[in-house]
C-alpha atoms as a PDB file:
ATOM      1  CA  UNK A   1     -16.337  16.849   8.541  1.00  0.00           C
ATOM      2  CA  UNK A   2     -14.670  13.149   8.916  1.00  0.00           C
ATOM      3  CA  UNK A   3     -13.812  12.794   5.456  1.00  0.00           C
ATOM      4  CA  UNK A   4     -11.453  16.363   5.706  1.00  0.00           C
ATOM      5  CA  UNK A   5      -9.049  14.324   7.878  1.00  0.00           C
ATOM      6  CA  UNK A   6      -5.618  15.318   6.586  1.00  0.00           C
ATOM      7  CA  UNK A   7      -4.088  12.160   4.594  1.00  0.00           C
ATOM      8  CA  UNK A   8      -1.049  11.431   6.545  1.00  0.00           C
ATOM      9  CA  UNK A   9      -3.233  11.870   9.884  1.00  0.00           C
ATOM     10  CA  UNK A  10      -5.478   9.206   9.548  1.00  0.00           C
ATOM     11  CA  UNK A  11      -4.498   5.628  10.866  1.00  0.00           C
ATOM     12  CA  UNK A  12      -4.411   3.332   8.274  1.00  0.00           C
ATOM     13  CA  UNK A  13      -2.410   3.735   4.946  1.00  0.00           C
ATOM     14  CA  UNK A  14      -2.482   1.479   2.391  1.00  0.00           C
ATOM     15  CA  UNK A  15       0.291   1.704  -0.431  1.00  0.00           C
ATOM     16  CA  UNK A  16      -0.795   0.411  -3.732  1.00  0.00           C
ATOM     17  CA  UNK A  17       0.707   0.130  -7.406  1.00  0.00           C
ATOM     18  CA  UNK A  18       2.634  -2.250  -9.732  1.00  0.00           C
ATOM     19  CA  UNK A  19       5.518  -4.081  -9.037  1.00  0.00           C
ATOM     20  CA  UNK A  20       8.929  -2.440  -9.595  1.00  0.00           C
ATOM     21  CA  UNK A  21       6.860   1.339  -8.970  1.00  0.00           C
ATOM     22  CA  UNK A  22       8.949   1.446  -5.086  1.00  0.00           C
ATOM     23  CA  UNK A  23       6.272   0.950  -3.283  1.00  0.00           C
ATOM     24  CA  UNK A  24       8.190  -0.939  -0.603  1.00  0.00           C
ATOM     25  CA  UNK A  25      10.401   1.320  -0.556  1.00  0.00           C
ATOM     26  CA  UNK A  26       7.533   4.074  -0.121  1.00  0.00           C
ATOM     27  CA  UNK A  27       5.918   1.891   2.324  1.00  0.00           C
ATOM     28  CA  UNK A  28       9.002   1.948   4.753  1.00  0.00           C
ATOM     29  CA  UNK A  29       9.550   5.743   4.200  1.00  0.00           C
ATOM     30  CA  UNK A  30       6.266   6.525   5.508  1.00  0.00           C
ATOM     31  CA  UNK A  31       6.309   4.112   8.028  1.00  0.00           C
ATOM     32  CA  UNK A  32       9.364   6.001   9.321  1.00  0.00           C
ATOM     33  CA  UNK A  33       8.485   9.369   8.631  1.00  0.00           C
ATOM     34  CA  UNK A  34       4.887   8.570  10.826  1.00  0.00           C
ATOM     35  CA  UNK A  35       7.709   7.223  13.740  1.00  0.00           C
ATOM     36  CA  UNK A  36       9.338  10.390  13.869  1.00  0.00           C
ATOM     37  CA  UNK A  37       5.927  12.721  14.558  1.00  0.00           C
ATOM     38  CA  UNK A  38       5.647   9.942  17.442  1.00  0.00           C
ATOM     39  CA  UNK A  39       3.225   7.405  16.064  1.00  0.00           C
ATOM     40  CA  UNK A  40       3.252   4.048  16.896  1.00  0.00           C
ATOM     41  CA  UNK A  41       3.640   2.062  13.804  1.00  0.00           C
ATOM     42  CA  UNK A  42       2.577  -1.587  12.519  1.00  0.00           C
ATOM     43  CA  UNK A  43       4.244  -1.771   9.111  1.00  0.00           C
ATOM     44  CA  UNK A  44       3.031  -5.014   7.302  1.00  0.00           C
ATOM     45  CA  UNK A  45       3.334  -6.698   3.764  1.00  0.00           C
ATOM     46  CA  UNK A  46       1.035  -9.131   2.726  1.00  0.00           C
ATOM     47  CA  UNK A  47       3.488 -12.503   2.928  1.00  0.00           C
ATOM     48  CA  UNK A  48       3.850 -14.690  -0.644  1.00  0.00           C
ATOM     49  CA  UNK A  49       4.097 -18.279  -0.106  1.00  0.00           C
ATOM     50  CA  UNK A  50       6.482 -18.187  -3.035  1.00  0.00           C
ATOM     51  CA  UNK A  51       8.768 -16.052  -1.735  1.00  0.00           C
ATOM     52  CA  UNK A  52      11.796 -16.448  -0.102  1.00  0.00           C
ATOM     53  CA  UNK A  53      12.777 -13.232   1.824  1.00  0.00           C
ATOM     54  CA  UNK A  54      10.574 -10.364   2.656  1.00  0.00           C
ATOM     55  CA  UNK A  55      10.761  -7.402   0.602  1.00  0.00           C
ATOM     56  CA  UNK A  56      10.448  -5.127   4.101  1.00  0.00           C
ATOM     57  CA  UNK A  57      12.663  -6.942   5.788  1.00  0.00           C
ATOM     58  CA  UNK A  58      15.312  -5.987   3.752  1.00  0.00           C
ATOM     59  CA  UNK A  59      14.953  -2.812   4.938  1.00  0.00           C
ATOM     60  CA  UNK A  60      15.721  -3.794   9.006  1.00  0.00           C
ATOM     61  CA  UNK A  61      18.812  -6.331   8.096  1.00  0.00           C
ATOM     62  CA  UNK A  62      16.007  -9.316   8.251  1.00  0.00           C
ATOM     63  CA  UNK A  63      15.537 -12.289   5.914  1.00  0.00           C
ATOM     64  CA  UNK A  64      11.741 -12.726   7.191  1.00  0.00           C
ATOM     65  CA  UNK A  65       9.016 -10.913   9.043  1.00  0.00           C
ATOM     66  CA  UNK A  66       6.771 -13.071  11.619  1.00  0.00           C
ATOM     67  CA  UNK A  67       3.387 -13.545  11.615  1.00  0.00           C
ATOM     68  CA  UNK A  68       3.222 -11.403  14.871  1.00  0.00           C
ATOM     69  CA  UNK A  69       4.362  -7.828  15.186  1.00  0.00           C
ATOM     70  CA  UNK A  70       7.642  -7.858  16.448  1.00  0.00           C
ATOM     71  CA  UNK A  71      10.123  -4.680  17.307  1.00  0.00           C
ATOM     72  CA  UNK A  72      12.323  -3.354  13.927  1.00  0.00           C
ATOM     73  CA  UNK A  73      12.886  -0.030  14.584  1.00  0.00           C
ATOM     74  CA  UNK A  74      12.221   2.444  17.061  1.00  0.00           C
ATOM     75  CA  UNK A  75       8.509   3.513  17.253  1.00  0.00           C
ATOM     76  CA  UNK A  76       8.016   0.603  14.609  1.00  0.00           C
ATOM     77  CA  UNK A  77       6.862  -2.596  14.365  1.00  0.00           C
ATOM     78  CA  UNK A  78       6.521  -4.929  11.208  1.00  0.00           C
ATOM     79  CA  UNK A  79       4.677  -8.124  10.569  1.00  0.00           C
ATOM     80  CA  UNK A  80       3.696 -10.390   7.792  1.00  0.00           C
ATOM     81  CA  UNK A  81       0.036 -10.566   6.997  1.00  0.00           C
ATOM     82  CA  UNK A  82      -0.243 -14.429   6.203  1.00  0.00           C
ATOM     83  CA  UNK A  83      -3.997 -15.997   4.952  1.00  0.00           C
ATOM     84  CA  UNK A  84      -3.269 -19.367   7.185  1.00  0.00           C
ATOM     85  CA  UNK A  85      -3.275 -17.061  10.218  1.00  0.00           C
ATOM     86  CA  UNK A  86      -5.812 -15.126   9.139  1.00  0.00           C
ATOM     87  CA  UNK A  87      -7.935 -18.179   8.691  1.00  0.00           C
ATOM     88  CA  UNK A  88      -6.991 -20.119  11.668  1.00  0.00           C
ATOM     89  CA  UNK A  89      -8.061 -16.717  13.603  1.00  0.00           C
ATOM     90  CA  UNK A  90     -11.309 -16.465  12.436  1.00  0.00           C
ATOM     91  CA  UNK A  91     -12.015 -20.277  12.729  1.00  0.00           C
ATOM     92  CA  UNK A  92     -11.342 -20.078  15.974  1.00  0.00           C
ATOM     93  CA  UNK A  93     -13.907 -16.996  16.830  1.00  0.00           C
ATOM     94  CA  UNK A  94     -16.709 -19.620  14.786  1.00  0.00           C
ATOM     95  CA  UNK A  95     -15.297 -22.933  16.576  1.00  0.00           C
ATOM     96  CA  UNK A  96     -13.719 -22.012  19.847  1.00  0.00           C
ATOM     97  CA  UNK A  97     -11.853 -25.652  20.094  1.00  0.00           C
ATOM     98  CA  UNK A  98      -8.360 -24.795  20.910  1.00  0.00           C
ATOM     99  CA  UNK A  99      -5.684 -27.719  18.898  1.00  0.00           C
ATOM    100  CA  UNK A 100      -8.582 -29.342  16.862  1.00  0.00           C
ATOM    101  CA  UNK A 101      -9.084 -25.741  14.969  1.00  0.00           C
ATOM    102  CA  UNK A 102      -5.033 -25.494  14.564  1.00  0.00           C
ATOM    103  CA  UNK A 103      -4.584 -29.231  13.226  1.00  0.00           C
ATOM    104  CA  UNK A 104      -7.588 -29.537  10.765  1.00  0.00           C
ATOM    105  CA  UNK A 105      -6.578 -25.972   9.270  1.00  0.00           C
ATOM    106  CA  UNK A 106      -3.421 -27.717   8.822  1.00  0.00           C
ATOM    107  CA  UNK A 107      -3.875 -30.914   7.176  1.00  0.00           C
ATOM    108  CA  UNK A 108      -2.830 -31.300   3.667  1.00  0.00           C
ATOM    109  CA  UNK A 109      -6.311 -31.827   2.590  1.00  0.00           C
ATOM    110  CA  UNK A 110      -7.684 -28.675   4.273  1.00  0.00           C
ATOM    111  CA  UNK A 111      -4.693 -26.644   3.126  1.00  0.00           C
ATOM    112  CA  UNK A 112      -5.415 -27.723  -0.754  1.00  0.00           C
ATOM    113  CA  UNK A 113      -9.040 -26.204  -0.209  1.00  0.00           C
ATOM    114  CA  UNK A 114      -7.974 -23.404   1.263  1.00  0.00           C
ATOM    115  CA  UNK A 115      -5.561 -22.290  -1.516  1.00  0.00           C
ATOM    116  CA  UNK A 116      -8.041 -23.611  -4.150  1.00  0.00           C
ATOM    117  CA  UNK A 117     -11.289 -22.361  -3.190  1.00  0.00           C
ATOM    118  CA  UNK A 118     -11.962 -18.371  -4.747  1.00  0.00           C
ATOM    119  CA  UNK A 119     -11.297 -15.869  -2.184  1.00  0.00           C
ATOM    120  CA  UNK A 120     -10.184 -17.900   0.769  1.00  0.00           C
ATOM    121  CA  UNK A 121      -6.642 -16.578   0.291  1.00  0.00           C
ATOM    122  CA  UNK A 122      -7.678 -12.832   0.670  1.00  0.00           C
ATOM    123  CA  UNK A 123     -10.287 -13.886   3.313  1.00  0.00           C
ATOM    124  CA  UNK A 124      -6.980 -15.185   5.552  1.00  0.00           C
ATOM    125  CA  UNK A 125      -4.910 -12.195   4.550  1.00  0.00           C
ATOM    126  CA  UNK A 126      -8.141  -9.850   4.888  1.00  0.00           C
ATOM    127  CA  UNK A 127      -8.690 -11.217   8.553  1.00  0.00           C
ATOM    128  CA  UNK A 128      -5.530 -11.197   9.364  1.00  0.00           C
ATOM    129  CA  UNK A 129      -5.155  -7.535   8.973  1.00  0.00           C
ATOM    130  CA  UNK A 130      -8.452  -6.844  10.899  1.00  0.00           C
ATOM    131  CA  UNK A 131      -7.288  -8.552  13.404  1.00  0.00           C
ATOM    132  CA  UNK A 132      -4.295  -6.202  13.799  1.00  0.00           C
ATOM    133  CA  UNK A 133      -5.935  -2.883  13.237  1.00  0.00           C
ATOM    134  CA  UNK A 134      -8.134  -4.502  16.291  1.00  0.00           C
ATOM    135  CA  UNK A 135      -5.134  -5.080  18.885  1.00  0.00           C
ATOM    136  CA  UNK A 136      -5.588  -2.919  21.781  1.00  0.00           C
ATOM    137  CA  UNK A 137      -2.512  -2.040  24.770  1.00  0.00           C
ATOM    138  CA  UNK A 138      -3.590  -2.471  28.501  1.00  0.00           C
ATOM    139  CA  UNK A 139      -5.523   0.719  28.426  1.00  0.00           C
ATOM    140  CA  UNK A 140      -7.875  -0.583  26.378  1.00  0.00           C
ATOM    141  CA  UNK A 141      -6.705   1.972  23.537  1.00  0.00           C
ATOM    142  CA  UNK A 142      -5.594   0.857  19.962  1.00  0.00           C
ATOM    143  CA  UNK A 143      -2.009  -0.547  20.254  1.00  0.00           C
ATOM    144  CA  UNK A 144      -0.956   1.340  17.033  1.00  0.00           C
ATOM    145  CA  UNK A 145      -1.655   4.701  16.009  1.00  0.00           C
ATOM    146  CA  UNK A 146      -0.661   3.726  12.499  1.00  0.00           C
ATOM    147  CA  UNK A 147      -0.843   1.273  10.353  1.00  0.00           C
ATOM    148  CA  UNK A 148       0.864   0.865   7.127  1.00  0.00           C
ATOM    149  CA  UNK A 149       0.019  -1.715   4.647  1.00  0.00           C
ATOM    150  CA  UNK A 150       2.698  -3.059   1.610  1.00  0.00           C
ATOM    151  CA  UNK A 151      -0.301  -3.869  -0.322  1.00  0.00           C
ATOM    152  CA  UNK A 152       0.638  -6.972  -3.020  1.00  0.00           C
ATOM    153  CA  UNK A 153       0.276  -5.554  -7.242  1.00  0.00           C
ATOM    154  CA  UNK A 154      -2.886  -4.073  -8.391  1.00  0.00           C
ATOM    155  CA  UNK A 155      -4.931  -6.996  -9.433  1.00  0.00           C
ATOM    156  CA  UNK A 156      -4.467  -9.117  -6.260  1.00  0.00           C
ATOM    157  CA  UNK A 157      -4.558  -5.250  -4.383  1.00  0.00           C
ATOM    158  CA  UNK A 158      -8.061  -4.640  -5.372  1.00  0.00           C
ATOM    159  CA  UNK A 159      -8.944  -8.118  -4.984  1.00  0.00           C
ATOM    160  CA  UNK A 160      -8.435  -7.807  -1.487  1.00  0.00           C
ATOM    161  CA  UNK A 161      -9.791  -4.215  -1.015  1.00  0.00           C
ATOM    162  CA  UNK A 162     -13.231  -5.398  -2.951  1.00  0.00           C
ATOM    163  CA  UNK A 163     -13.661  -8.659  -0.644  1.00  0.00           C
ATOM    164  CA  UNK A 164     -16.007  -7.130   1.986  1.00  0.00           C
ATOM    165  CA  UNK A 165     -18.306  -5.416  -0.627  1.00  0.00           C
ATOM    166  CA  UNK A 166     -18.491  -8.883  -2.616  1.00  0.00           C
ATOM    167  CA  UNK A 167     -18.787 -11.317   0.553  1.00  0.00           C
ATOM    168  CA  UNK A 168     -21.711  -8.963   1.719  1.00  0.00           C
ATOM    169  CA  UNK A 169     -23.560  -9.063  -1.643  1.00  0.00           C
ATOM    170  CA  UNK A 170     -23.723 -13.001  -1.182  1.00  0.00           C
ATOM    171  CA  UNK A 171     -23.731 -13.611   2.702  1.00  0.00           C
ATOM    172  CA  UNK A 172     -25.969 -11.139   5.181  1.00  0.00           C
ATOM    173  CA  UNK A 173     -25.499 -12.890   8.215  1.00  0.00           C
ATOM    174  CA  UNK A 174     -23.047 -14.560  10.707  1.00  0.00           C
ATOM    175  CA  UNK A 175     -19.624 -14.238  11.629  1.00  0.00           C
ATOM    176  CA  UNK A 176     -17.946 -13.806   8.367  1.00  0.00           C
ATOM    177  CA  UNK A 177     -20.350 -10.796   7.073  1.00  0.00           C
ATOM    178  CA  UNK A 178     -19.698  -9.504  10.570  1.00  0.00           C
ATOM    179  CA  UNK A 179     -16.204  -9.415  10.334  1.00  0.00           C
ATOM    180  CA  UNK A 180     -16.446  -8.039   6.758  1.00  0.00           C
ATOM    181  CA  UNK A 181     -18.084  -5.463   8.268  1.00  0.00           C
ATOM    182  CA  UNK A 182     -16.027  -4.402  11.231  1.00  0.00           C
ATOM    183  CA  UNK A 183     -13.435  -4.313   8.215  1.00  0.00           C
ATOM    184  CA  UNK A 184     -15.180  -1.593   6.041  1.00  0.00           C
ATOM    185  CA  UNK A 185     -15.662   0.468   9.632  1.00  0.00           C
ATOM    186  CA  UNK A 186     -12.044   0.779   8.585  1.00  0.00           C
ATOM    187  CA  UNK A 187     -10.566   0.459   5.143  1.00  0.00           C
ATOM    188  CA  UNK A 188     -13.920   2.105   3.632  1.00  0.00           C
ATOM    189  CA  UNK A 189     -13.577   5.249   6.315  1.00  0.00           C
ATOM    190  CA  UNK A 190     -12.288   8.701   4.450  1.00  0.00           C
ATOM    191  CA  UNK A 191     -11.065   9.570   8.571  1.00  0.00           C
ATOM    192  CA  UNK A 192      -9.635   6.422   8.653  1.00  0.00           C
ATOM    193  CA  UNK A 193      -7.801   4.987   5.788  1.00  0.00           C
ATOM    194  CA  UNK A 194      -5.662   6.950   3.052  1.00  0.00           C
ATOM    195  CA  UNK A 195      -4.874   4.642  -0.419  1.00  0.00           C
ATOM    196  CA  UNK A 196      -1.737   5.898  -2.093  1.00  0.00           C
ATOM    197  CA  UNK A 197      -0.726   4.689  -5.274  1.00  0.00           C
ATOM    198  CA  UNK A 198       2.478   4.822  -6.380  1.00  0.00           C
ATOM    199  CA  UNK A 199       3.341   5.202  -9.664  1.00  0.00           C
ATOM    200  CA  UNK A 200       6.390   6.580 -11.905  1.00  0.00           C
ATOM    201  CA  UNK A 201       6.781   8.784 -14.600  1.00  0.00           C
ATOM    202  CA  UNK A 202       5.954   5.959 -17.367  1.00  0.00           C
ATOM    203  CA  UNK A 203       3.299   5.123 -19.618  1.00  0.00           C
ATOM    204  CA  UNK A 204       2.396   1.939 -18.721  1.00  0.00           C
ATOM    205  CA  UNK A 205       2.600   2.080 -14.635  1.00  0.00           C
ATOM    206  CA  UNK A 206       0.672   5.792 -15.493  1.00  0.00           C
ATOM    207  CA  UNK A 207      -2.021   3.491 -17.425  1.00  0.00           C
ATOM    208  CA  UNK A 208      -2.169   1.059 -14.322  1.00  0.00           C
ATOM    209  CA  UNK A 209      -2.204   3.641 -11.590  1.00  0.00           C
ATOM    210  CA  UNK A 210      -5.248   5.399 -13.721  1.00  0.00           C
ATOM    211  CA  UNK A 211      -7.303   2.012 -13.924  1.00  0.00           C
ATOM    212  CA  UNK A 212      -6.332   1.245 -10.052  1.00  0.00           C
ATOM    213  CA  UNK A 213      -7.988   4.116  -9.172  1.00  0.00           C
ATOM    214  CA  UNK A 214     -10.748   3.861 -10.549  1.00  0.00           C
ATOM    215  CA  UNK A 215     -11.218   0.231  -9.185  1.00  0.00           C
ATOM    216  CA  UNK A 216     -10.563   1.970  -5.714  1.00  0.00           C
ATOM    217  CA  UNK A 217     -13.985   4.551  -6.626  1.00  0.00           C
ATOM    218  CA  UNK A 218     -15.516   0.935  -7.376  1.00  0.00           C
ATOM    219  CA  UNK A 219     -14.510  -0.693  -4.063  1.00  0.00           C
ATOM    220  CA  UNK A 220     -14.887   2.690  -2.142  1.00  0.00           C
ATOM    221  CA  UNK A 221     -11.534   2.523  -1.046  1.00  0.00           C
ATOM    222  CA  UNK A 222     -10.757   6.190  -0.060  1.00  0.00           C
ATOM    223  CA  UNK A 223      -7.715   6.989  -2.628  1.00  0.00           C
ATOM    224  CA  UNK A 224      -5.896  10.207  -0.763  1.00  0.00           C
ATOM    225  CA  UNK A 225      -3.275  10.976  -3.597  1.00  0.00           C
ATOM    226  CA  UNK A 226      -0.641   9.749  -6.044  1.00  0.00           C
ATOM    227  CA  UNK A 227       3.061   9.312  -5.371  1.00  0.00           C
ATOM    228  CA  UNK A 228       5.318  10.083  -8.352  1.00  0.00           C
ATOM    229  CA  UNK A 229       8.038   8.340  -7.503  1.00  0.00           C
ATOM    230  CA  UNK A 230      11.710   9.066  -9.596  1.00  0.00           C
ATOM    231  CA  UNK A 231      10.044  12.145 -10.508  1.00  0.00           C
ATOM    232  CA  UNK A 232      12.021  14.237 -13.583  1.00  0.00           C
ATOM    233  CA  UNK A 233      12.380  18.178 -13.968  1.00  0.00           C
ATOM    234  CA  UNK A 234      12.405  19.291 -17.307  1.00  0.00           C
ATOM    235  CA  UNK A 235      13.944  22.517 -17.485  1.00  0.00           C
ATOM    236  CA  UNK A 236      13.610  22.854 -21.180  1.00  0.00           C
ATOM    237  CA  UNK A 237      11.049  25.245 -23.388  1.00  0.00           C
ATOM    238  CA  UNK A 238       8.747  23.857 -25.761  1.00  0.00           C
ATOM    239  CA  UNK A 239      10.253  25.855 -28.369  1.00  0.00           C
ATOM    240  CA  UNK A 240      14.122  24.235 -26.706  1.00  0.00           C
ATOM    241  CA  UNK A 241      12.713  21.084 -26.890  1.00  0.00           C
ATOM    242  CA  UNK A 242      11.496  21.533 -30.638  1.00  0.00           C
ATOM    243  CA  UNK A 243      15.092  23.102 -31.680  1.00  0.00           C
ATOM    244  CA  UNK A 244      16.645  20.217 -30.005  1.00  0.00           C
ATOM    245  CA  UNK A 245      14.900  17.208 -31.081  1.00  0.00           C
ATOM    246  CA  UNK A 246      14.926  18.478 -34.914  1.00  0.00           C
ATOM    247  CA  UNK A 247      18.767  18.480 -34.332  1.00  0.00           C
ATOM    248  CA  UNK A 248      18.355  15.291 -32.589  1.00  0.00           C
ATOM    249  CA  UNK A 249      16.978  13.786 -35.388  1.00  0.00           C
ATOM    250  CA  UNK A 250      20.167  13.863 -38.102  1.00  0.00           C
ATOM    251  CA  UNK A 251      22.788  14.280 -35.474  1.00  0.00           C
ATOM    252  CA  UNK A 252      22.603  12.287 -32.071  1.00  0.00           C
ATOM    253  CA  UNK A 253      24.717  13.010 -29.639  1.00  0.00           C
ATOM    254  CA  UNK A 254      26.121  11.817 -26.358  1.00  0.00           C
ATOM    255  CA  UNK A 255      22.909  12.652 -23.702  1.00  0.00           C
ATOM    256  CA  UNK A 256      20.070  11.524 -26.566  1.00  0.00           C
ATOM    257  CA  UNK A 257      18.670   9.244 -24.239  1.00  0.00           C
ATOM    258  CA  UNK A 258      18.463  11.055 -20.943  1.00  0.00           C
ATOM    259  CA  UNK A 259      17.012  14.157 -23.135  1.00  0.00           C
ATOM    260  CA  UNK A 260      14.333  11.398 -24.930  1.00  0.00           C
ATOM    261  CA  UNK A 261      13.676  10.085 -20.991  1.00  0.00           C
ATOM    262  CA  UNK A 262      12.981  13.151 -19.641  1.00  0.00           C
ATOM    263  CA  UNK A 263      10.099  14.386 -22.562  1.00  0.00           C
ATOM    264  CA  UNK A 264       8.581  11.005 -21.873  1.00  0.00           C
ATOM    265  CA  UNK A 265       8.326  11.530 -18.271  1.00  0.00           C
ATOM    266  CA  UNK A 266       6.662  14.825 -18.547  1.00  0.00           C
ATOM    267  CA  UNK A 267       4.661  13.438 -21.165  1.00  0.00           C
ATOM    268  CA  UNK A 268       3.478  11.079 -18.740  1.00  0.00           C
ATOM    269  CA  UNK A 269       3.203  13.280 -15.867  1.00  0.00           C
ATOM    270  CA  UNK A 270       1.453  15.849 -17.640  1.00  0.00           C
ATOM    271  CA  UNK A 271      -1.325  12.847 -18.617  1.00  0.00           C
ATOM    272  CA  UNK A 272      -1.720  11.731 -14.920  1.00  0.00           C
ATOM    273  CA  UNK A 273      -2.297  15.165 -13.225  1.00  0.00           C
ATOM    274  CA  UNK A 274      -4.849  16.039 -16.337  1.00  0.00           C
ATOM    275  CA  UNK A 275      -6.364  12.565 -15.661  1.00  0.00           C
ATOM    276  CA  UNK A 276      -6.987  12.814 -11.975  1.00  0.00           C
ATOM    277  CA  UNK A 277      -8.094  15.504  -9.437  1.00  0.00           C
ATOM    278  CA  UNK A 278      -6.177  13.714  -6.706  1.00  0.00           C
ATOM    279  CA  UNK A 279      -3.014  15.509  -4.964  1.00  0.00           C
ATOM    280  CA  UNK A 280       0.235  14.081  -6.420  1.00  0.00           C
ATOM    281  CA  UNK A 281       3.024  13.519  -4.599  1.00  0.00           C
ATOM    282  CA  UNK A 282       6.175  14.001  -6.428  1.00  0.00           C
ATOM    283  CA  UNK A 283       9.232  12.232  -5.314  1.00  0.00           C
ATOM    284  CA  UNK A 284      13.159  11.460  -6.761  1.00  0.00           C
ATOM    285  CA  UNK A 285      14.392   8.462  -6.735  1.00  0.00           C
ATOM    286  CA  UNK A 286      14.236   7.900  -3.005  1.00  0.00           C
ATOM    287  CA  UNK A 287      16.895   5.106  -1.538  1.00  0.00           C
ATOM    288  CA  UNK A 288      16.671   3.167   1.464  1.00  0.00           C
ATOM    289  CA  UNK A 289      14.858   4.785   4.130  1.00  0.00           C
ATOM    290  CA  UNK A 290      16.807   3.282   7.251  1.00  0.00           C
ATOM    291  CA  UNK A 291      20.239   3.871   5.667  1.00  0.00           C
ATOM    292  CA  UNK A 292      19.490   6.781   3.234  1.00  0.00           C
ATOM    293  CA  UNK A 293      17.097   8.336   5.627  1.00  0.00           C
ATOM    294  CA  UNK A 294      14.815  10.322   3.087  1.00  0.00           C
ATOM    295  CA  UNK A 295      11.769  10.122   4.641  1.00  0.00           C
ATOM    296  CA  UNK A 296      11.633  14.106   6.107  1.00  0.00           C
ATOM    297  CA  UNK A 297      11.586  14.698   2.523  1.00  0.00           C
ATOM    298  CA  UNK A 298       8.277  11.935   2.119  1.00  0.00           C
ATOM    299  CA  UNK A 299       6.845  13.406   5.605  1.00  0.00           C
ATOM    300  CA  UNK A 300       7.401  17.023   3.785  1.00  0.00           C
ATOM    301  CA  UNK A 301       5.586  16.062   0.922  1.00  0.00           C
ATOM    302  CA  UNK A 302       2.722  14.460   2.386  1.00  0.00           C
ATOM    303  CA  UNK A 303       2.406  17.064   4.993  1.00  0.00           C
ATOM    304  CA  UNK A 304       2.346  19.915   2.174  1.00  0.00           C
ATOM    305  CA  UNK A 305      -0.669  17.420   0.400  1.00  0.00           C
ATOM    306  CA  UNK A 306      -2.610  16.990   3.660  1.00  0.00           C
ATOM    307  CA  UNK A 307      -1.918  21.061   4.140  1.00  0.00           C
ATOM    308  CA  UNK A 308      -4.245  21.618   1.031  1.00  0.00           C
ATOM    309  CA  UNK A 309      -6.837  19.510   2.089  1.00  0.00           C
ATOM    310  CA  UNK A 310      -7.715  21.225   5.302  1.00  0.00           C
END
């Protein structure tokens, strides 16, 4: 069937979790990793007006990404997704006037609406990103074999992911409800799309990483797994653990907190995998994927997940 598509086979991958998680940093990995088993790859980030540098950029020595996919690596490309191009795109499929489309979307006036209005942002970012998955080369094939997405945190994340479901439920016909549409054929497809949401070994991103997925099973996002990221062994016996925080407790000593760190992290792990049937990924504390170079480790991984799902 579609839907047993291994994870890191299917084309679109969509990296998801709270800020400060490394999701980025996850993002790039993969993006790599897919480049080395000779993909094609769009890596995007959705763009913040707000912000001054891009957070993939980084990675490939640049300050910003463009709007349009431009060459960062080999067998990569990277982009920003922006709403204003988004929404100057799909104006232009509704009113096919060349300039006039380009200058109203940019007056001041129109621009206020636009960031004012519900939803208009993620319809412009949402757009956008169809848009993209839709590029085809001179062969009339899709231009990029994969396509992975530095989604923005969890609220704005699902947001985003929910907008086609929620725009049908009020519109049924027309070019927006078509485009919404076209853009479930791909981020609601189990042989299509794989969500990952990265987490780490912490109660509180644990907590957010549970609730995101369950707004993905209300969006019908297909979640494929969990990445633990800065993942902890602990190597000690419960009845070690009991001797040693008794002794703890009257005599600390130099190591206390590393000990305390690591029972908390397998606290939390231990809630996550009994709170979800998903694979999880587990992961160190991976470093920068261009300079580093950890991502056979990531492909490794993910190829051992997508190995159990066949």
């Amino acid at each position: 069937m579609t839907e047993n598509v291994p994870p890191f086979e299917r084309r679109v991958h969509l990296i998801m979790g709270k800020g400060g998680v490394g999701r980025t940093t996850v993002a790039v990995s993969m993006a790599q990793a897919a480049a080395l088993r000779g993909k094609r790859v769009l890596l995007t980030e959705v763009g913040d007006p707000e912000a001054t540098k891009s957070a993939i950029g980084a990675f490939f020595g640049r300050e910003e990404l463009r709007v349009e996919p431009e060459h960062v690596a080999p067998g990569i490309d990277a982009c920003r997704l922006w709403a204003e191009k988004g929404q100057e795109s799909f104006a232009r499929t509704v009113l096919p006037t060349g300039p006039l489309v380009k200058t109203a979307l940019r007056s001041r006036a129109m621009r206020r609406l636009m960031s004012a209005a519900p939803a208009f942002h993620e319809l412009g970012i949402f757009y956008h990103l169809l848009s993209l998955l839709e590029l085809c080369g001179k062969d009339g094939q899709e231009q990029y074999s994969a396509v992975i997405v530095d989604m923005p945190a969890t609220g704005h994340a699902l947001a985003l992911a929910e907008l086609p479901k929620i725009t049908l439920q009020v519109i049924s016909r027309g070019p927006l409800p078509n485009a919404m549409r076209r853009g479930q054929a791909y981020i609601n497809n189990p042989a299509v799309t794989a969500a990952w949401v990265v987490t780490l070994p912490e109660q509180l991103p644990v907590t957010e990483s549970l609730e995101l997925l369950e707004g993905l099973k209300r969006t019908g996002v297909p979640a494929a797994g969990v990445i633990l990221n800065r993942h902890l062994d602990n190597y000690f016996s419960k009845a070690e653990i009991e001797v040693i925080e008794g002794a703890l407790q009257d005599h600390p000593v130099r190591g206390t907190t590393s000990f305390q760190r690591i029972q908390t992290a397998d606290r939390s792990s231990t809630r996550l995998r009994e709170s979800t049937d998903l694979p999880i990924v587990q992961l160190d504390n991976i470093v920068n994927p261009i300079n580093g170079d950890p991502s056979p480790a990531l492909a490794n991984a993910l190829n051992q997940v997508a190995g159990s799902l066949r």
